[in-house]
PDB file of N, CA and C in Angstrom:
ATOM      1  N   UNK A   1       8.866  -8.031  -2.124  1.00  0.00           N
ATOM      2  CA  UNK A   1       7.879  -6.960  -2.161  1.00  0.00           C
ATOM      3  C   UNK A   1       6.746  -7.295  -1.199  1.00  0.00           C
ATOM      4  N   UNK A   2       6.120  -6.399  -0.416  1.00  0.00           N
ATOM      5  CA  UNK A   2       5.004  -6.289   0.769  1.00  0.00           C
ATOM      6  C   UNK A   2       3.772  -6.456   0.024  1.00  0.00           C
ATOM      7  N   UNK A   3       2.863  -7.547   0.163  1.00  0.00           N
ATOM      8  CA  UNK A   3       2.176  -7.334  -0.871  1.00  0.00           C
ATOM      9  C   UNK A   3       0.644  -7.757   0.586  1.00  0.00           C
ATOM     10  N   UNK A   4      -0.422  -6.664   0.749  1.00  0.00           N
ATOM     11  CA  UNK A   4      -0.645  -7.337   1.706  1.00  0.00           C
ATOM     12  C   UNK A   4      -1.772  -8.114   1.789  1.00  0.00           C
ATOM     13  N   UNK A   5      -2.659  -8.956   2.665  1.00  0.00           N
ATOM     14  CA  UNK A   5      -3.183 -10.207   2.588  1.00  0.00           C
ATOM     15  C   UNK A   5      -4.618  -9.198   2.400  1.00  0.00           C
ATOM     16  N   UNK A   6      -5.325  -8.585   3.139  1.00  0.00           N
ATOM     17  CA  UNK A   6      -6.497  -8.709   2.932  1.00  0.00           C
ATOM     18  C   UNK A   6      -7.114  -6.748   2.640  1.00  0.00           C
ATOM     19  N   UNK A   7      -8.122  -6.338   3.005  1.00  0.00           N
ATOM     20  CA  UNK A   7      -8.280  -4.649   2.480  1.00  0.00           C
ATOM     21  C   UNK A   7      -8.284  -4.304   3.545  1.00  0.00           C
ATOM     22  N   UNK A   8      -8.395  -5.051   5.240  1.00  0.00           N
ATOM     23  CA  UNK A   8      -8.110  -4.027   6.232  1.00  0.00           C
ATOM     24  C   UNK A   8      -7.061  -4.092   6.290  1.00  0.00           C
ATOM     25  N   UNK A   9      -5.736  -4.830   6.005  1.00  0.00           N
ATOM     26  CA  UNK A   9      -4.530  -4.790   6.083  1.00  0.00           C
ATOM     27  C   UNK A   9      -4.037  -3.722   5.363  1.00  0.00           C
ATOM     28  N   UNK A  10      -4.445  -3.698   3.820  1.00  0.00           N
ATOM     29  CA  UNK A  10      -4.069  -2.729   2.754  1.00  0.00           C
ATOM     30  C   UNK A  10      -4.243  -1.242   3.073  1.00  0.00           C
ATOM     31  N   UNK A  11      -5.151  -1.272   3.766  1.00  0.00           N
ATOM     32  CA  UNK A  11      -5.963   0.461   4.578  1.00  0.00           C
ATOM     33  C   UNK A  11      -4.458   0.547   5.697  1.00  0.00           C
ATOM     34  N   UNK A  12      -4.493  -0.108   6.911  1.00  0.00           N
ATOM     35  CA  UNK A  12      -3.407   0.548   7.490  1.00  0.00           C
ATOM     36  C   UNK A  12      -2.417   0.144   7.505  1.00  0.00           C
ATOM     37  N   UNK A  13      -1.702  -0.191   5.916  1.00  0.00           N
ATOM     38  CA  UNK A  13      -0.519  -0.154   5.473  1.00  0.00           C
ATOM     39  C   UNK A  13      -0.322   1.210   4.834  1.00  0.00           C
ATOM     40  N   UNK A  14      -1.057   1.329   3.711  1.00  0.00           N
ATOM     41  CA  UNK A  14      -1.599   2.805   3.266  1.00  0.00           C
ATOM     42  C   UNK A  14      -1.706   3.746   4.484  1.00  0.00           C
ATOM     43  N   UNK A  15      -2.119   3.980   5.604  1.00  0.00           N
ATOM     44  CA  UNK A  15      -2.279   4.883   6.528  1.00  0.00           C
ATOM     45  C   UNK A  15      -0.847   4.846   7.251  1.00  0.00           C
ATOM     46  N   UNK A  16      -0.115   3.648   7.672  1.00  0.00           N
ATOM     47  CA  UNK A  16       1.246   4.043   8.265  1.00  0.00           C
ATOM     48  C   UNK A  16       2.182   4.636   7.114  1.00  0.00           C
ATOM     49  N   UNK A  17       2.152   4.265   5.954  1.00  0.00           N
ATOM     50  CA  UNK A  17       3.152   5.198   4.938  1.00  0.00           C
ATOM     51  C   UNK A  17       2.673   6.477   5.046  1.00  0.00           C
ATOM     52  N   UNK A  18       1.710   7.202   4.806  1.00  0.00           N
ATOM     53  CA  UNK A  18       0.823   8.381   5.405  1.00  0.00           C
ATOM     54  C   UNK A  18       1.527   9.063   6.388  1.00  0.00           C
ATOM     55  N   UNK A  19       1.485   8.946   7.043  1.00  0.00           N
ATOM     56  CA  UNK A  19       1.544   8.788   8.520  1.00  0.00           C
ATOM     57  C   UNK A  19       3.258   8.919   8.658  1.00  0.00           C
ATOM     58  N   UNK A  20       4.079   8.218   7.986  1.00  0.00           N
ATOM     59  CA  UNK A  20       5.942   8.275   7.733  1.00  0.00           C
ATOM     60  C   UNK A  20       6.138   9.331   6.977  1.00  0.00           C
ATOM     61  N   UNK A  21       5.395   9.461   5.768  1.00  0.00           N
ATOM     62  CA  UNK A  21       5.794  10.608   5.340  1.00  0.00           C
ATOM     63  C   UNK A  21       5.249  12.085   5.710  1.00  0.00           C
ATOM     64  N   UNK A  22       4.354  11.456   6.410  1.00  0.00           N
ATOM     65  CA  UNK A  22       3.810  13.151   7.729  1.00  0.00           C
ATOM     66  C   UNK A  22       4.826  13.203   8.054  1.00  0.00           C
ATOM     67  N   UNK A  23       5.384  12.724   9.117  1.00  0.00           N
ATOM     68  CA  UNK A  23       6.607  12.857  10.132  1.00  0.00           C
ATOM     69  C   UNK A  23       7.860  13.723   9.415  1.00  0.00           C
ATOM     70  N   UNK A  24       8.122  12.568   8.071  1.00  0.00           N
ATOM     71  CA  UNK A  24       9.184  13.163   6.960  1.00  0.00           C
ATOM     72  C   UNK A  24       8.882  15.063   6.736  1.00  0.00           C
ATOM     73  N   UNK A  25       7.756  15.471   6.794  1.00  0.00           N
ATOM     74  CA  UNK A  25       7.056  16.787   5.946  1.00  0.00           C
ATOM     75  C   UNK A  25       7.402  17.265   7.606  1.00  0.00           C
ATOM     76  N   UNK A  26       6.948  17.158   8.440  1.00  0.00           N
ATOM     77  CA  UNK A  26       7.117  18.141   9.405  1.00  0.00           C
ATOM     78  C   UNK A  26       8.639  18.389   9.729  1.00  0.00           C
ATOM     79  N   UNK A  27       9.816  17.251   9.973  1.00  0.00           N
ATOM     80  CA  UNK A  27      10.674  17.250   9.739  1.00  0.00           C
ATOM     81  C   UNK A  27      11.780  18.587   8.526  1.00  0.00           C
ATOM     82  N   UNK A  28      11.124  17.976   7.630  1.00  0.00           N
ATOM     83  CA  UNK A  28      11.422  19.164   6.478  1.00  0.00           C
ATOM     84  C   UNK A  28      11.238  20.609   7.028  1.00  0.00           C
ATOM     85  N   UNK A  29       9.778  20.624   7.599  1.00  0.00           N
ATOM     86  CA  UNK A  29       9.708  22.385   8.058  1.00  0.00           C
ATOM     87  C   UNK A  29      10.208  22.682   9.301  1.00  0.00           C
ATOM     88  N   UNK A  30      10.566  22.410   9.547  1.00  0.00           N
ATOM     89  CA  UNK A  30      11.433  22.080  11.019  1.00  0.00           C
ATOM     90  C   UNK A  30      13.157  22.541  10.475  1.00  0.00           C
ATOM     91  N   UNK A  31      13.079  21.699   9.793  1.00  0.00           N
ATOM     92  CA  UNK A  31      14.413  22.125   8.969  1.00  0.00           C
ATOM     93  C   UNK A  31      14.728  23.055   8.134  1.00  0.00           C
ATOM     94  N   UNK A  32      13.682  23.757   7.804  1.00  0.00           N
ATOM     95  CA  UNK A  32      13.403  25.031   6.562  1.00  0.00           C
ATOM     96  C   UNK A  32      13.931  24.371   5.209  1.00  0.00           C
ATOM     97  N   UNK A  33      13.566  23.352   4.891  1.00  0.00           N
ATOM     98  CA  UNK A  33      14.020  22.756   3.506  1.00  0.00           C
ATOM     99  C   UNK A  33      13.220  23.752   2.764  1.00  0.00           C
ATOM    100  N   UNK A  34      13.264  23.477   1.217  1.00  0.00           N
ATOM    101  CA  UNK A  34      12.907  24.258   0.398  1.00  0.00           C
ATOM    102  C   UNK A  34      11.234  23.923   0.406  1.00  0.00           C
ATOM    103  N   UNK A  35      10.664  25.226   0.066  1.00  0.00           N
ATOM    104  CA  UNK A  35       8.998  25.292   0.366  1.00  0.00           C
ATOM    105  C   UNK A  35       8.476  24.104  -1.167  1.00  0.00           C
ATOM    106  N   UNK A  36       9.157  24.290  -2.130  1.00  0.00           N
ATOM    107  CA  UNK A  36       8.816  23.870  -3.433  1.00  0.00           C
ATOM    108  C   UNK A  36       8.919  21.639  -2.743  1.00  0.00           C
ATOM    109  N   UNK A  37       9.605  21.759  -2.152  1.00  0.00           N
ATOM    110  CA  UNK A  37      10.090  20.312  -2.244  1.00  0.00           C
ATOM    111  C   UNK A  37       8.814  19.892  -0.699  1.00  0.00           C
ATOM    112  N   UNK A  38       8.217  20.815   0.294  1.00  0.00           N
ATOM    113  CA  UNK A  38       7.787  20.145   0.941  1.00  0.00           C
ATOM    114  C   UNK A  38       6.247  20.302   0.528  1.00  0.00           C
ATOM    115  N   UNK A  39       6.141  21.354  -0.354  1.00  0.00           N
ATOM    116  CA  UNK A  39       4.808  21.255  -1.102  1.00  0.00           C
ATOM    117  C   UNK A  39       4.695  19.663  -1.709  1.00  0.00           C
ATOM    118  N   UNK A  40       5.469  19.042  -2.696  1.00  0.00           N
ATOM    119  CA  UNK A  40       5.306  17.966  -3.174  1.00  0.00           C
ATOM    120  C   UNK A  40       5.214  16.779  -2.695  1.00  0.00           C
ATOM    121  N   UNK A  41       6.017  16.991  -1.257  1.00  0.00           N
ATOM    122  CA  UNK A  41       5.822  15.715  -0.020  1.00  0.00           C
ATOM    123  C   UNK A  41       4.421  15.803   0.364  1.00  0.00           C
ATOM    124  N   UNK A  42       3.870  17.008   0.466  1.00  0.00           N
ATOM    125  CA  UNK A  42       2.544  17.165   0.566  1.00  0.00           C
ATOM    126  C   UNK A  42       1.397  16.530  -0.119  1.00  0.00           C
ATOM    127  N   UNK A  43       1.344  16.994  -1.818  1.00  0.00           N
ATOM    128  CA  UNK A  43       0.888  16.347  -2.283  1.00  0.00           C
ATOM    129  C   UNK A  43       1.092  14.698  -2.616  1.00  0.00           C
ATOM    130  N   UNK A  44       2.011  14.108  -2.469  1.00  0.00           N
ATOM    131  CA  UNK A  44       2.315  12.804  -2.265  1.00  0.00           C
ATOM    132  C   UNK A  44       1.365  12.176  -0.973  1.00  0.00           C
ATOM    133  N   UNK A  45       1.247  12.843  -0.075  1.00  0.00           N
ATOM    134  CA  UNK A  45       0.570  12.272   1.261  1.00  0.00           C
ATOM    135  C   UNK A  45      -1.183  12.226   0.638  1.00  0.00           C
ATOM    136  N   UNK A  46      -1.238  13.668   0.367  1.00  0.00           N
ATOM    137  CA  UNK A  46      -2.400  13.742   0.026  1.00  0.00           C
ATOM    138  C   UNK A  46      -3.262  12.498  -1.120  1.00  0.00           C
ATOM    139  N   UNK A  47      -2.143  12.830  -2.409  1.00  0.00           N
ATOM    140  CA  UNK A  47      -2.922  11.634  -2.861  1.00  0.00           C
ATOM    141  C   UNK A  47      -2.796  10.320  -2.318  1.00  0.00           C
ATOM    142  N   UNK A  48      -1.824   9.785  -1.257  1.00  0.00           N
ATOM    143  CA  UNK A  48      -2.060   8.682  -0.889  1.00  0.00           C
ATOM    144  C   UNK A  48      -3.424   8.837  -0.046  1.00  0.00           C
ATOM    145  N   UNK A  49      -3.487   9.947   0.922  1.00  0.00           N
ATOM    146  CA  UNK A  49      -5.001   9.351   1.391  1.00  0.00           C
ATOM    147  C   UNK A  49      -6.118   9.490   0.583  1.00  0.00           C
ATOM    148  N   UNK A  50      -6.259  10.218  -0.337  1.00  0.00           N
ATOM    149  CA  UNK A  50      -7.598  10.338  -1.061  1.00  0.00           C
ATOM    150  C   UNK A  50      -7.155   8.848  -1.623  1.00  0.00           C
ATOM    151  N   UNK A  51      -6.100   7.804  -2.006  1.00  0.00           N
ATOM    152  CA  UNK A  51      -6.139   6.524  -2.631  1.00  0.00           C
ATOM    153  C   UNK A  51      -6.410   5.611  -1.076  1.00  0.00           C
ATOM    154  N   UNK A  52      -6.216   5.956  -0.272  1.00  0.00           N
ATOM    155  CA  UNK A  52      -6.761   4.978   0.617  1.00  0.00           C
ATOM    156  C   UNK A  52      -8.331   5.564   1.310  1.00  0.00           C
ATOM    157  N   UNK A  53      -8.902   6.629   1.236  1.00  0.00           N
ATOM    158  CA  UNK A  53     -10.054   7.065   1.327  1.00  0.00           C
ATOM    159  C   UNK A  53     -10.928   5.991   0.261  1.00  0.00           C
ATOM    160  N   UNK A  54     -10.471   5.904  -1.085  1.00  0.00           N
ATOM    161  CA  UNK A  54     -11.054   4.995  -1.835  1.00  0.00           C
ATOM    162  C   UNK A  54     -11.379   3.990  -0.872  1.00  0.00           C
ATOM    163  N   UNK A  55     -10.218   3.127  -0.769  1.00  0.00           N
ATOM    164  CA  UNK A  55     -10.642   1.554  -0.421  1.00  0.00           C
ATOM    165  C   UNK A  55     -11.277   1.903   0.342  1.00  0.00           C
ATOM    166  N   UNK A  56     -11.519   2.701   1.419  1.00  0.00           N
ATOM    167  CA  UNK A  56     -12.498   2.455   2.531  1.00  0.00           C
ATOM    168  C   UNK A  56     -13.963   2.546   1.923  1.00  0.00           C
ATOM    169  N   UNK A  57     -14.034   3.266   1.372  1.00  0.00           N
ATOM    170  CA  UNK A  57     -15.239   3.999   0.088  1.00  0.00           C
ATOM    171  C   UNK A  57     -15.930   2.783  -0.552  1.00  0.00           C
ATOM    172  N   UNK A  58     -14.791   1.753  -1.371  1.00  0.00           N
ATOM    173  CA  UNK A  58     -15.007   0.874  -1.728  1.00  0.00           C
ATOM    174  C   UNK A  58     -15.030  -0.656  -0.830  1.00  0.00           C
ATOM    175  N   UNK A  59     -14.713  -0.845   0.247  1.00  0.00           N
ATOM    176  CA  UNK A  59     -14.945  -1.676   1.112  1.00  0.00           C
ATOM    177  C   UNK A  59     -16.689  -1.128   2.094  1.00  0.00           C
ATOM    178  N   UNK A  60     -16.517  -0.254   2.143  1.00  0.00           N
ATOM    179  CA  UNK A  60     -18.034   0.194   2.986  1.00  0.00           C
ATOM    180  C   UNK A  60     -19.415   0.011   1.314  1.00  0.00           C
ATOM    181  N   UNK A  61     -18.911   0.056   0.294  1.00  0.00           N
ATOM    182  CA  UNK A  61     -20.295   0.055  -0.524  1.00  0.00           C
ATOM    183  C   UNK A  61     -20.413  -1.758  -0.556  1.00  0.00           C
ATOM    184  N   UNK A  62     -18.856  -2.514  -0.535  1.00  0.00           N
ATOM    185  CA  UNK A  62     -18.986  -3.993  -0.897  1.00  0.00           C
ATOM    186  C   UNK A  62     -20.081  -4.440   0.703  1.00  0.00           C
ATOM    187  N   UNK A  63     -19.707  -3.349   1.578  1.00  0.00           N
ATOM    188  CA  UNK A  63     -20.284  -4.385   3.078  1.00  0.00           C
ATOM    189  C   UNK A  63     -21.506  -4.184   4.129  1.00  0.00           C
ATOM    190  N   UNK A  64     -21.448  -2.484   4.104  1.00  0.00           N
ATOM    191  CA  UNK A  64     -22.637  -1.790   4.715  1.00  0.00           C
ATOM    192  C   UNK A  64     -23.688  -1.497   4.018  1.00  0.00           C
ATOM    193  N   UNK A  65     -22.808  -0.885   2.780  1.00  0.00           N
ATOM    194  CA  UNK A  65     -24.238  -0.257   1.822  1.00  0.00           C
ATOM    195  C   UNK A  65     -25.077  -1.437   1.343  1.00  0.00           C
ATOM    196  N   UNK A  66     -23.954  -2.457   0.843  1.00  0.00           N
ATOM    197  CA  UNK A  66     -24.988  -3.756   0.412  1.00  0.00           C
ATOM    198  C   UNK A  66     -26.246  -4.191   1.184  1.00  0.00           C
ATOM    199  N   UNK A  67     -25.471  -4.626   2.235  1.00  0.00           N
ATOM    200  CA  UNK A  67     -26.288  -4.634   3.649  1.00  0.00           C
ATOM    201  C   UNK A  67     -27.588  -4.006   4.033  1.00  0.00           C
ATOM    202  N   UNK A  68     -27.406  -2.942   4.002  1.00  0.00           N
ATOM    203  CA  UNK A  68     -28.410  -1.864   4.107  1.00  0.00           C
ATOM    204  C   UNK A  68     -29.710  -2.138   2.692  1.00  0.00           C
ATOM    205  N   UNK A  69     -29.200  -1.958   1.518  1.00  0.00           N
ATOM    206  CA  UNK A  69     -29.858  -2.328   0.323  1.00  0.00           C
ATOM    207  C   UNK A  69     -30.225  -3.617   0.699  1.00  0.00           C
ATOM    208  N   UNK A  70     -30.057  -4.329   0.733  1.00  0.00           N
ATOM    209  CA  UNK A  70     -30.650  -5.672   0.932  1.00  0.00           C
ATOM    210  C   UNK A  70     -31.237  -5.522   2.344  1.00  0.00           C
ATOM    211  N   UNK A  71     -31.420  -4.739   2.966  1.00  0.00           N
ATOM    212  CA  UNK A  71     -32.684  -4.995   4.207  1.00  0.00           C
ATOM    213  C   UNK A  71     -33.471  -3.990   4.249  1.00  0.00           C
ATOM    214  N   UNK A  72     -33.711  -3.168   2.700  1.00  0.00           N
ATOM    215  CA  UNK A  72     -34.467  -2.206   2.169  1.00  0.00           C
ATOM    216  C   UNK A  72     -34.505  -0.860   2.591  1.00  0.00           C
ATOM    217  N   UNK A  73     -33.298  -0.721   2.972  1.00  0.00           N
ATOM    218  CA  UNK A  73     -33.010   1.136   3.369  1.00  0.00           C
ATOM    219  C   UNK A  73     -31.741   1.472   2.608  1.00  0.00           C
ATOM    220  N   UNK A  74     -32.074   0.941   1.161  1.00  0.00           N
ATOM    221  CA  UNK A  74     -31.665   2.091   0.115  1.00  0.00           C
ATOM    222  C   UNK A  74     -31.941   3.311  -0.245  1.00  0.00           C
ATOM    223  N   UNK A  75     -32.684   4.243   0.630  1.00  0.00           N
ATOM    224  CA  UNK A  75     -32.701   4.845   0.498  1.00  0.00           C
ATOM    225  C   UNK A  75     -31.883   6.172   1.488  1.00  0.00           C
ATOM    226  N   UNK A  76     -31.381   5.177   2.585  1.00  0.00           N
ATOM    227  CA  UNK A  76     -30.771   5.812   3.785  1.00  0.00           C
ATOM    228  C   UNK A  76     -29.011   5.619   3.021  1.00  0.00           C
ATOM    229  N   UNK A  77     -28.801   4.155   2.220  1.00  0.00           N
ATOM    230  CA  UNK A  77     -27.688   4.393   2.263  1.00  0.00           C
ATOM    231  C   UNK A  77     -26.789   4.979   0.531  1.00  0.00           C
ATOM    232  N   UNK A  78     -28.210   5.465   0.366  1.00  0.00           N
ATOM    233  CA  UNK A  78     -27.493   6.267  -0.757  1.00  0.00           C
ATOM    234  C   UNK A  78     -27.140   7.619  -0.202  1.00  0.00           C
ATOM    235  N   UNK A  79     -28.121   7.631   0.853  1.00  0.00           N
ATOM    236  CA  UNK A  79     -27.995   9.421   1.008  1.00  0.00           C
ATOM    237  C   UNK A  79     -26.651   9.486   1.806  1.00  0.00           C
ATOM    238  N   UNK A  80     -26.017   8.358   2.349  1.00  0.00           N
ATOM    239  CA  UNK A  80     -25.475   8.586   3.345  1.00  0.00           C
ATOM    240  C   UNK A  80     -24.119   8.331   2.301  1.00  0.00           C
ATOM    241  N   UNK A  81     -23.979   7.752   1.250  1.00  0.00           N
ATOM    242  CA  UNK A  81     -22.640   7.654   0.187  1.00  0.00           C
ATOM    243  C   UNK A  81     -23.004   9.319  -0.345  1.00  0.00           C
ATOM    244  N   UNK A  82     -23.663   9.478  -1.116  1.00  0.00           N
ATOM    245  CA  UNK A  82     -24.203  10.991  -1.351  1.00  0.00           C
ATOM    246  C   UNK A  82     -23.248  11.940  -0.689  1.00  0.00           C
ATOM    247  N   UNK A  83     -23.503  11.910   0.455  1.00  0.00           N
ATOM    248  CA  UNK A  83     -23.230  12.935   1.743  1.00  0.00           C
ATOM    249  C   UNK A  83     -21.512  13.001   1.913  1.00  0.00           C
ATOM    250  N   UNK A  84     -21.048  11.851   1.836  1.00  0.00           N
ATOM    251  CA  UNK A  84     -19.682  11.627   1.462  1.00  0.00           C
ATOM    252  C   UNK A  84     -19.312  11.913   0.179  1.00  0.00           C
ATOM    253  N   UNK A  85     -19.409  11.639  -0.723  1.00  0.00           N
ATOM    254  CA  UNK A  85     -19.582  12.649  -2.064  1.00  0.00           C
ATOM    255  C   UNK A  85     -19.176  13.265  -2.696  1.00  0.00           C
ATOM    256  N   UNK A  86     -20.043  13.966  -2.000  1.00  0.00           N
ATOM    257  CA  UNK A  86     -20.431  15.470  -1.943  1.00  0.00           C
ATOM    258  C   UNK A  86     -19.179  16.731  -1.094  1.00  0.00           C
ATOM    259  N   UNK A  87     -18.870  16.084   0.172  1.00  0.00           N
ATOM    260  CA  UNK A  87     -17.910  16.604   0.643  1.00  0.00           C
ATOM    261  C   UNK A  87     -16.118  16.162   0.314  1.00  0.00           C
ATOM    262  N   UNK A  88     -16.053  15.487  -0.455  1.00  0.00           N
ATOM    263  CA  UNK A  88     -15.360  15.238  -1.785  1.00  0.00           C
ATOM    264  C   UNK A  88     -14.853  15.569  -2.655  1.00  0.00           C
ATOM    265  N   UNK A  89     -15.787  16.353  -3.232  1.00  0.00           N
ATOM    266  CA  UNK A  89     -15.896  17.367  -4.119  1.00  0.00           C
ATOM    267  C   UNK A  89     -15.218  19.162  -3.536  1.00  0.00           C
ATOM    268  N   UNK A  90     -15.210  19.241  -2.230  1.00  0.00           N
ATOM    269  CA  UNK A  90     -14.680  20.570  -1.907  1.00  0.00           C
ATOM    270  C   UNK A  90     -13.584  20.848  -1.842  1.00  0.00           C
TER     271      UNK A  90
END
């Protein structure tokens, strides 16, 4: 089993499976497979990137935001997690 070493590794391991099963989905419509079956390849992609949107989410609060908070512009880097969010939510 691929298990991988560190979280930038884990990000574009997560992004090339992404990325294979894009190829797979266009493939499909290309082929006129059934709409029901490439909807679900769909959502499969999708939640993989909103699960690798995380780690990045969660690697930028462990490294920038800290960062930022500790050289006293917590207030820049809330707004700026905020702002991400927020567009999240749509």
């Amino acid at each position: 089993m691929y298990k991988p070493k560190d979280l930038q590794e884990r990000i574009s391991h997560r992004l090339k499976i992404s990325l294979g099963h894009l190829k797979k989905v266009i493939t499909m419509v290309e082929n006129q497979e059934y709409c029901i079956d490439v909807l679900h390849q769909l959502q499969a992609i999708q939640e993989g990137l909103k699960k690798t949107g995380n780690l990045v989410l969660e690697n930028h609060l462990k490294t920038c935001a800290s960062e930022s908070i500790k050289k006293g512009e917590s207030e820049k880097a809330i707004a700026e997690i905020m702002k991400i969010l927020e567009r999240k939510n749509l």
